[in-house]
Protein backbone atom coordinates (compact mmCIF):
# COMPACT_ATOMS: atom_id res chain seq x y z
CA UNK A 1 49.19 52.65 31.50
CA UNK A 2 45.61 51.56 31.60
CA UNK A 3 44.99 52.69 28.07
CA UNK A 4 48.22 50.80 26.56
CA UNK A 5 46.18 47.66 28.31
CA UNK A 6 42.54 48.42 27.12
CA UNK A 7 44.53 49.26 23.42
CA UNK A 8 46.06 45.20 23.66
CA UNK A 9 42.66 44.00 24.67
CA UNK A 10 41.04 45.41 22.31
CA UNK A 11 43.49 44.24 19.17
CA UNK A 12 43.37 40.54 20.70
CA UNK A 13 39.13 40.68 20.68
CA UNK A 14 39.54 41.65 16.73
CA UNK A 15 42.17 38.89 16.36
CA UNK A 16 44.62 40.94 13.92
CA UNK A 17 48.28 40.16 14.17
CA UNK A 18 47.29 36.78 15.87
CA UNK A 19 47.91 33.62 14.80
CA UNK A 20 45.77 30.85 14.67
CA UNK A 21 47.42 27.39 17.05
CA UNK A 22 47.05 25.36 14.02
CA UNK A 23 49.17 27.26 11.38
CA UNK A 24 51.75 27.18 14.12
CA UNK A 25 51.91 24.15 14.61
CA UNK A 26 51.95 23.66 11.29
CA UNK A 27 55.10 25.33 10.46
CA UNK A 28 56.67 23.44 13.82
CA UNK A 29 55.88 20.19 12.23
CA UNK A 30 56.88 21.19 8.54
CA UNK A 31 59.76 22.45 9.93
CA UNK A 32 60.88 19.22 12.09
CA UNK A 33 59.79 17.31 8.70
CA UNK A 34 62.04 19.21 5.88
CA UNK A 35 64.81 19.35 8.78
CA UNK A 36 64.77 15.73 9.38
CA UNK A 37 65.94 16.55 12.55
CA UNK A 38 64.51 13.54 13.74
CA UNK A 39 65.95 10.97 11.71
CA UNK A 40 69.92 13.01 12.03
CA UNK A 41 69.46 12.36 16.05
CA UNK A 42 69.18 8.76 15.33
CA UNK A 43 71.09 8.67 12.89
CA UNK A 44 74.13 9.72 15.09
CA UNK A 45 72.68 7.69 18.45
CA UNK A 46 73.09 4.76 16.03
CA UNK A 47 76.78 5.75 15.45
CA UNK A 48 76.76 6.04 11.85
CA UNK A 49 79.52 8.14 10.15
CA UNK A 50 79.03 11.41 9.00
CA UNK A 51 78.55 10.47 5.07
CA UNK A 52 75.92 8.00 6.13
CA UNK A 53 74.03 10.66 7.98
CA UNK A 54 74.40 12.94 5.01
CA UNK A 55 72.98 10.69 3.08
CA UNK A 56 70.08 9.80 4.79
CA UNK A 57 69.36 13.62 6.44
CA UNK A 58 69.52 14.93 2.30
CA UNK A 59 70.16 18.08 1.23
CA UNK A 60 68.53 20.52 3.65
CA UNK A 61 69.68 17.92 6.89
CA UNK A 62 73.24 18.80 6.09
CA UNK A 63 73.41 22.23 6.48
CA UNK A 64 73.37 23.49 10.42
CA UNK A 65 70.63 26.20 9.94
CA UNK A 66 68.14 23.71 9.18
CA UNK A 67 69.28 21.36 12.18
CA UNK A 68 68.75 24.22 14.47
CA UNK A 69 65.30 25.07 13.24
CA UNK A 70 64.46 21.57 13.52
CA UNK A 71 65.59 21.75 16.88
CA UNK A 72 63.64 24.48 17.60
CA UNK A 73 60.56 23.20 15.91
CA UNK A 74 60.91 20.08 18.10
CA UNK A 75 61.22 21.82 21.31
CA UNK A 76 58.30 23.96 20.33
CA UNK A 77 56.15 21.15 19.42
CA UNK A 78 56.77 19.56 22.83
CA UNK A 79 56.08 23.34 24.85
CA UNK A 80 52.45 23.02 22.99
CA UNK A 81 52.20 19.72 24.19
């Protein structure tokens, strides 16, 4: 058991496999950005239909997989924070 521990020290001192915070959060904040998960939630707390949301979400806003990665990009962003 103590080796396994020592062997996971000893990969986190070279730093290979880790990532660096900033790329992270870069990906979280590309991800919110191409989503435009943002601008769907106020789209909708404004009430506007679902063609005007379309419209101003674009291409990638309409499809669900890209709402729920902007989702997840959001609350990831705010766990860093």
């Amino acid at each position: 058991m103590a080796l396994k521990g020592q062997d996971e020290l000893i990969l986190l001192a070279e730093g290979g496999g880790v990532r660096s915070s900033y790329s992270v959060l870069n990906v979280l904040c590309s991800l919110t950005q191409q989503s435009k998960t943002n601008e769907y939630i106020s789209a909708q707390q404004a009430g506007k239909s679902a063609n005007e949301i379309a419209e101003i979400v674009g291409e990638y806003g309409v499809f669900p997989l890209y709402r729920m990665l902007g989702y997840f990009s959001i609350i990831g962003l705010l766990r860093v924070q």
